[in-house]
C-alpha atoms as a PDB file:
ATOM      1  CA  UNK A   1     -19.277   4.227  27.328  1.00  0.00           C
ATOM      2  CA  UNK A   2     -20.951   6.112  24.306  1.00  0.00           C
ATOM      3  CA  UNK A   3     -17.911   7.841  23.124  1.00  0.00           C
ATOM      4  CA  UNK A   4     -16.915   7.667  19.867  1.00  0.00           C
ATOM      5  CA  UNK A   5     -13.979   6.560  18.156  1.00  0.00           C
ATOM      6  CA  UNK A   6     -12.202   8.071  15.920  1.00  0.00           C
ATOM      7  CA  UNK A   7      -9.560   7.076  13.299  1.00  0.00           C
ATOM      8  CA  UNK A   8      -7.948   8.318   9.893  1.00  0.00           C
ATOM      9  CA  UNK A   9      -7.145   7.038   7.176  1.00  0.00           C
ATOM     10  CA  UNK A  10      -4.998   7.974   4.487  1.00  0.00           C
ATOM     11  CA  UNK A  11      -5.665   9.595   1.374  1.00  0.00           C
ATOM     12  CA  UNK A  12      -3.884   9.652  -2.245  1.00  0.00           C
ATOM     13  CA  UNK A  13      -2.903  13.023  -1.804  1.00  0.00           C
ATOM     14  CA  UNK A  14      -0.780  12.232   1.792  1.00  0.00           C
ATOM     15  CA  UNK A  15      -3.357  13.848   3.640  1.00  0.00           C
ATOM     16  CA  UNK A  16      -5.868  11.669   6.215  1.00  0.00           C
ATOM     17  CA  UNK A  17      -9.475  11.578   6.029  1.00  0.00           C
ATOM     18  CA  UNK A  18     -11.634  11.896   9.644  1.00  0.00           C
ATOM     19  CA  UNK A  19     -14.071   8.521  10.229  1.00  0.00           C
ATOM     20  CA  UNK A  20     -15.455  10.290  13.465  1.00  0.00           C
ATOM     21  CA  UNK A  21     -18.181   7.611  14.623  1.00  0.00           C
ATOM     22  CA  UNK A  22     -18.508   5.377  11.932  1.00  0.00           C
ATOM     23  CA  UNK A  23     -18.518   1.752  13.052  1.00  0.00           C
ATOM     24  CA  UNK A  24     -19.703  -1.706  11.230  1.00  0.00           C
ATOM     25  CA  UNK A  25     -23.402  -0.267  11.812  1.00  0.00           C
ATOM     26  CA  UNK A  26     -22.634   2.801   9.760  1.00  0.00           C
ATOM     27  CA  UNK A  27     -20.138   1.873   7.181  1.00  0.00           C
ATOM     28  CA  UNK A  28     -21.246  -1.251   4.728  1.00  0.00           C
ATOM     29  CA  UNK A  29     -17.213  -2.463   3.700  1.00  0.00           C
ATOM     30  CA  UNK A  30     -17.048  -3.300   7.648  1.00  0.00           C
ATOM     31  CA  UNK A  31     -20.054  -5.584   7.988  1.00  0.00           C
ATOM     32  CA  UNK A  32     -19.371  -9.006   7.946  1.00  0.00           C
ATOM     33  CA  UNK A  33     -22.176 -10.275   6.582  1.00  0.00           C
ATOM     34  CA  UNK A  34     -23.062  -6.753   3.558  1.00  0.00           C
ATOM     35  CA  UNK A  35     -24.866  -5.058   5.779  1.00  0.00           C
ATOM     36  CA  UNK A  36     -28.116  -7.063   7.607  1.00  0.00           C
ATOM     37  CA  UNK A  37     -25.938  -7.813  11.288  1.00  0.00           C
ATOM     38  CA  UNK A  38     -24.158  -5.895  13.853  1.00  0.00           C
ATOM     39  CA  UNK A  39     -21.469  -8.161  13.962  1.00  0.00           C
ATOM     40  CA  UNK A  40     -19.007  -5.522  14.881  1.00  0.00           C
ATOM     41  CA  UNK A  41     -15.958  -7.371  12.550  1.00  0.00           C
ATOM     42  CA  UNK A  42     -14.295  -5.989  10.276  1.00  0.00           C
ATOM     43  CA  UNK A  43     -14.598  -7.352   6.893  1.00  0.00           C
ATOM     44  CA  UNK A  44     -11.226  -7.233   4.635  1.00  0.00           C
ATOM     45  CA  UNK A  45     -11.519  -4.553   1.956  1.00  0.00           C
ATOM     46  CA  UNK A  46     -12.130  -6.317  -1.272  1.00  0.00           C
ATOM     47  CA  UNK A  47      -9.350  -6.486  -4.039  1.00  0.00           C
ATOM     48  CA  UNK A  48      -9.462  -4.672  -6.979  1.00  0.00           C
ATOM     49  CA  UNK A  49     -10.319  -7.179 -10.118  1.00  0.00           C
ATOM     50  CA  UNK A  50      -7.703  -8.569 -12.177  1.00  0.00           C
ATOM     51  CA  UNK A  51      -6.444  -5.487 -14.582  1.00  0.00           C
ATOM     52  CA  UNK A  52      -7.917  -7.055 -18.227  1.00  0.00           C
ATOM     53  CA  UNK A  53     -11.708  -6.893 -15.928  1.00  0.00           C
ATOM     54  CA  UNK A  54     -11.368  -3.344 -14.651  1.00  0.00           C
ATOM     55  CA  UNK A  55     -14.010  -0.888 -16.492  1.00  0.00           C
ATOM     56  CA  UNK A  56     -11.603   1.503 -16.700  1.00  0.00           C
ATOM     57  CA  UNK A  57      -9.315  -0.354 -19.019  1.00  0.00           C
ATOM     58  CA  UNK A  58     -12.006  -0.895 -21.277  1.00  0.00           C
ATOM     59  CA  UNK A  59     -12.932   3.142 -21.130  1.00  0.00           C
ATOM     60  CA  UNK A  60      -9.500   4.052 -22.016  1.00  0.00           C
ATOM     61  CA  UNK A  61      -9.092   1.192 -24.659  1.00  0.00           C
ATOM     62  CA  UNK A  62     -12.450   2.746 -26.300  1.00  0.00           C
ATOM     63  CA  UNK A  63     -11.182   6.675 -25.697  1.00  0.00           C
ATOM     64  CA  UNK A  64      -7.905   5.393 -28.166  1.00  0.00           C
ATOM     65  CA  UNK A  65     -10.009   3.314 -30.433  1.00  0.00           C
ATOM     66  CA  UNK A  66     -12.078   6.993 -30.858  1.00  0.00           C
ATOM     67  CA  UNK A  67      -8.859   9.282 -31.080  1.00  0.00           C
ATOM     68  CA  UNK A  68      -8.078   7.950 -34.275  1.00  0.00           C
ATOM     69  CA  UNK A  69      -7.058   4.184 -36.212  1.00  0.00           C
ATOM     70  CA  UNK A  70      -5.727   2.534 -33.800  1.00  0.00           C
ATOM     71  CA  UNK A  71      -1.965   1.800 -33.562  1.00  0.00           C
ATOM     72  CA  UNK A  72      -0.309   5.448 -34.613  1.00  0.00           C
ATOM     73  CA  UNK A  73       2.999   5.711 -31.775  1.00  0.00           C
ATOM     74  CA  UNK A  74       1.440   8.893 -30.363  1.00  0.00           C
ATOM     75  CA  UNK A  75      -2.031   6.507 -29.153  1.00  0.00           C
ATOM     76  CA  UNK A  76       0.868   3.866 -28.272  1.00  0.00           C
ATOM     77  CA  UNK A  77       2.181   5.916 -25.914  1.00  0.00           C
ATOM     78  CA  UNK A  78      -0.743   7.691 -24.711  1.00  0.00           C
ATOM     79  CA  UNK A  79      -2.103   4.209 -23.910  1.00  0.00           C
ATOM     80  CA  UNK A  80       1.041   3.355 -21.877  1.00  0.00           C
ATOM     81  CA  UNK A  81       0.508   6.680 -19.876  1.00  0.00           C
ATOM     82  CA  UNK A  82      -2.663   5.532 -19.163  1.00  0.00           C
ATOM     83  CA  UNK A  83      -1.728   2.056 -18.068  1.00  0.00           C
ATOM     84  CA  UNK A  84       1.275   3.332 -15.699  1.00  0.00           C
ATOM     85  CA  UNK A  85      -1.193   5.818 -13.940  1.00  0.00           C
ATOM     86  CA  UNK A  86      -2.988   3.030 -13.299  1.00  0.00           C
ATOM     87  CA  UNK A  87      -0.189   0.916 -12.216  1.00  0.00           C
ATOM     88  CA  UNK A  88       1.169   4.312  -9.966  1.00  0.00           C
ATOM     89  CA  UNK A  89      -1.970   4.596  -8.128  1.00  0.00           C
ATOM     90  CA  UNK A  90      -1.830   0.261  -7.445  1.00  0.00           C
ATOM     91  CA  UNK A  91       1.878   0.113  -6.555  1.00  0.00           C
ATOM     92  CA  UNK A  92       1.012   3.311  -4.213  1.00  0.00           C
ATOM     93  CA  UNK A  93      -1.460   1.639  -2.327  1.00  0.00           C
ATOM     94  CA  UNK A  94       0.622  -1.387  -1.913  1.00  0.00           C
ATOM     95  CA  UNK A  95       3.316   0.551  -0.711  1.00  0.00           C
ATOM     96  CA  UNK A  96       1.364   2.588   1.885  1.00  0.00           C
ATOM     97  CA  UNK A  97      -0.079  -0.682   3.325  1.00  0.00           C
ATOM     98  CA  UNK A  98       3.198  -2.164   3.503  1.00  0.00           C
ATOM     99  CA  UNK A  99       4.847   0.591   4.810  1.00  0.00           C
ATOM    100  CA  UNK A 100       2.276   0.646   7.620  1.00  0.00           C
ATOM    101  CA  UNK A 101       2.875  -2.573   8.389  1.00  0.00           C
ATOM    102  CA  UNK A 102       7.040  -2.685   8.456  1.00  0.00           C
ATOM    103  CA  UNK A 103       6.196   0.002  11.431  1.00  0.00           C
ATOM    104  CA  UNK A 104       4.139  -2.108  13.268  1.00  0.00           C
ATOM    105  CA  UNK A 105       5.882  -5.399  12.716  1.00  0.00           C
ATOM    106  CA  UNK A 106       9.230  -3.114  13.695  1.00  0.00           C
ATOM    107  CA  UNK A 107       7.648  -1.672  16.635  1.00  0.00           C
ATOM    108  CA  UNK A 108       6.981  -5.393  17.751  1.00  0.00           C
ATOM    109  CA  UNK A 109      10.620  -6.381  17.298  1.00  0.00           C
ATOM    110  CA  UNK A 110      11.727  -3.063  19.209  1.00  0.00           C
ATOM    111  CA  UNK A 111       9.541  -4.445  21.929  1.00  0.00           C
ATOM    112  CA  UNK A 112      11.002  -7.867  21.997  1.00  0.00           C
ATOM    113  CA  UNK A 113      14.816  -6.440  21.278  1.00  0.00           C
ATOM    114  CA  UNK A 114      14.479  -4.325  24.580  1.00  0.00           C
ATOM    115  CA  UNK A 115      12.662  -6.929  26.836  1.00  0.00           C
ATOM    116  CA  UNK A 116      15.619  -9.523  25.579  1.00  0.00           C
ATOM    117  CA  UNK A 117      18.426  -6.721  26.809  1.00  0.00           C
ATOM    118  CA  UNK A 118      16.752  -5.969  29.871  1.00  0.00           C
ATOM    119  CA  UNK A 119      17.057  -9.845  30.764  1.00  0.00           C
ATOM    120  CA  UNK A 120      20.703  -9.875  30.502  1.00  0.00           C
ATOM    121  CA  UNK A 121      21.156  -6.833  32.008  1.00  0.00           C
ATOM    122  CA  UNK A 122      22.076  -6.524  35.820  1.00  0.00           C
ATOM    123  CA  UNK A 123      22.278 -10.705  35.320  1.00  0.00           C
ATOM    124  CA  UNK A 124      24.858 -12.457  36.561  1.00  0.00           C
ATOM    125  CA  UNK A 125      23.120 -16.461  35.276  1.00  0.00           C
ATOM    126  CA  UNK A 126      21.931 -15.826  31.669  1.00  0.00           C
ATOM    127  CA  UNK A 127      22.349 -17.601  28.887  1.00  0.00           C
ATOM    128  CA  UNK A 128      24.752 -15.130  26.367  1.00  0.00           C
ATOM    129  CA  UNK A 129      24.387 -17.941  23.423  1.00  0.00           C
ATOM    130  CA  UNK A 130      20.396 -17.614  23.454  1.00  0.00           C
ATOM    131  CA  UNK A 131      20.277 -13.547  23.569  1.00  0.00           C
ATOM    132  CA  UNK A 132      22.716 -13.604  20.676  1.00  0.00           C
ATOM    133  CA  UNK A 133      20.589 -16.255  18.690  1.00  0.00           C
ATOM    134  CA  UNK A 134      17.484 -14.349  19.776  1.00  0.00           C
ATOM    135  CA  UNK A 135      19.417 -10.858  18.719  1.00  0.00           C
ATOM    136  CA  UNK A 136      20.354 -12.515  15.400  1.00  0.00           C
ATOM    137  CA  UNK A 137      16.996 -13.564  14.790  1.00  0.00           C
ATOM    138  CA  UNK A 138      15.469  -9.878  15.343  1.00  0.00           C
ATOM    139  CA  UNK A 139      18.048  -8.014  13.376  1.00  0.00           C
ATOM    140  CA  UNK A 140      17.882 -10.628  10.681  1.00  0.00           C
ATOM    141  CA  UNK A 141      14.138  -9.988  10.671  1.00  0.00           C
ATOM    142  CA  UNK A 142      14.487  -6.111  10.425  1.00  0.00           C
ATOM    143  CA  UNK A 143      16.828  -6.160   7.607  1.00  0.00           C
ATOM    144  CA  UNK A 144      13.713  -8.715   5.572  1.00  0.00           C
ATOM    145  CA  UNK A 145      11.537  -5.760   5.932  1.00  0.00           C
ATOM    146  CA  UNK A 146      13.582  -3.000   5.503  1.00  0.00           C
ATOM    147  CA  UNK A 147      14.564  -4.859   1.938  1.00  0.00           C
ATOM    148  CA  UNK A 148      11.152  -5.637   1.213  1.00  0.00           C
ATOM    149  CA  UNK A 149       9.927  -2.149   1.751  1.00  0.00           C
ATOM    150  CA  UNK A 150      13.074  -0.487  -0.118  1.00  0.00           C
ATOM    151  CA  UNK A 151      12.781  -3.020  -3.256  1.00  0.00           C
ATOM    152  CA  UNK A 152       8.583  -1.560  -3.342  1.00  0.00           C
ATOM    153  CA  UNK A 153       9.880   1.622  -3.153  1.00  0.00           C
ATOM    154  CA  UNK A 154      12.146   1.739  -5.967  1.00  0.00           C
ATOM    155  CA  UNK A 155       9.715  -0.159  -8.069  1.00  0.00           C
ATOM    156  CA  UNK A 156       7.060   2.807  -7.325  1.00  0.00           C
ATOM    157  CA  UNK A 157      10.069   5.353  -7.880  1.00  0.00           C
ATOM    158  CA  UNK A 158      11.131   3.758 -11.634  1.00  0.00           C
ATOM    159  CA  UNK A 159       6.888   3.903 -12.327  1.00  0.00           C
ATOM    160  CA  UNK A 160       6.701   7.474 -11.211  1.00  0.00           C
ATOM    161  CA  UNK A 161       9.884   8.050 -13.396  1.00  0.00           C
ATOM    162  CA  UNK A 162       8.141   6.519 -16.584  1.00  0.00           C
ATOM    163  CA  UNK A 163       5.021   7.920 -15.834  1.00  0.00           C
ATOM    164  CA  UNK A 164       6.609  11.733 -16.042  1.00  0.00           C
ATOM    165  CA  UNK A 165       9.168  10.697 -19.188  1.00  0.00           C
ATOM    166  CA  UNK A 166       5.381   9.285 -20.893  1.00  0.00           C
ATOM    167  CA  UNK A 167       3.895  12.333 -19.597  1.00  0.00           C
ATOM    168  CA  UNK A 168       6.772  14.784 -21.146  1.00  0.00           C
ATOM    169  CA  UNK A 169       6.176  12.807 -24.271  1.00  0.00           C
ATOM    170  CA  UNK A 170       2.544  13.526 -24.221  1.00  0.00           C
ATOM    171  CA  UNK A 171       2.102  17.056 -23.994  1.00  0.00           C
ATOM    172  CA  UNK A 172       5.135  17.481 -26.592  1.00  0.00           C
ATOM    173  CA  UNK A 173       2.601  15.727 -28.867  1.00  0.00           C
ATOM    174  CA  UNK A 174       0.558  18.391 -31.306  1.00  0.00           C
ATOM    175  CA  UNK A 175      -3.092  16.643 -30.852  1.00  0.00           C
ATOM    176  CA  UNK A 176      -2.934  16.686 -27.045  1.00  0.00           C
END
């Protein structure tokens, strides 16, 4: 049919963003080949560039090299501000995307976990030694991702932390 899809996507401030319609004809990042087909694929979203390439690095580095000689504490830790916002708003990103996928990847396993008891239950022939190795398997597979997606989470928790402490330092400072 001619209906059209619809899907969200998050935004930095939690909130989603409506995509009524678009498709790889509409929106450029999903064309395959930049634009000239209709493949219909989606294209991965390109990285950001390494951190010493970024323009924005350089626009900050210039705004301190402005503010005054270069090297007073007070630039110092402006600077660092400026580099953990950055680092905030990376680390989120990462976090969001993995978070997304620890639900999927646990949905999956949820999936398998209650297919693997339904084929033991009511049984009278099954084999108990491969639904516990199976069982082990899954559950040892869970606790992977729910480490991997606590250890990102702390790790965007201490940035947020220094980000406010650099922050409070900041606007105790008489020039800004």
């Amino acid at each position: 049919g001619g209906g059209r899809a619809e899907s969200k996507s998050p935004t930095r401030d939690g909130g989603s963003e409506s995509k009524m319609g678009r498709g790889a004809d509409h929106d450029p990042r999903l064309r395959r080949d930049g634009g000239g087909g209709r493949e219909g694929r989606r294209q991965q979203p390109q990285q950001p560039p390494p951190p010493a390439a970024r323009p924005q690095d350089d626009a900050v580095a210039l705004l301190h090299k402005s503010l005054g000689s270069g090297g007073t504490a007070n630039e110092e830790t402006v600077a660092e501000l400026h580099k953990t916002v950055d680092q905030i708003f990376e680390e989120e990103e990462q976090l969001l995307n993995l978070h997304m996928s620890t639900i999927q990847e646990s949905a999956e396993l949820l999936t398998e976990e209650g297919k693997l008891l339904q084929s033991v239950q009511g049984q009278e022939d099954y084999e108990i030694d491969a639904y516990a190795s199976r069982l082990e398997d899954i559950l040892g597979r869970k606790a992977e991702l729910i480490d991997e997606l606590s250890e990102k989470l702390r790790k965007f928790r201490r940035s947020l932390a220094k980000e406010e402490l650099l922050s409070r330092q900041v606007s105790n400072m008489p020039a800004y």
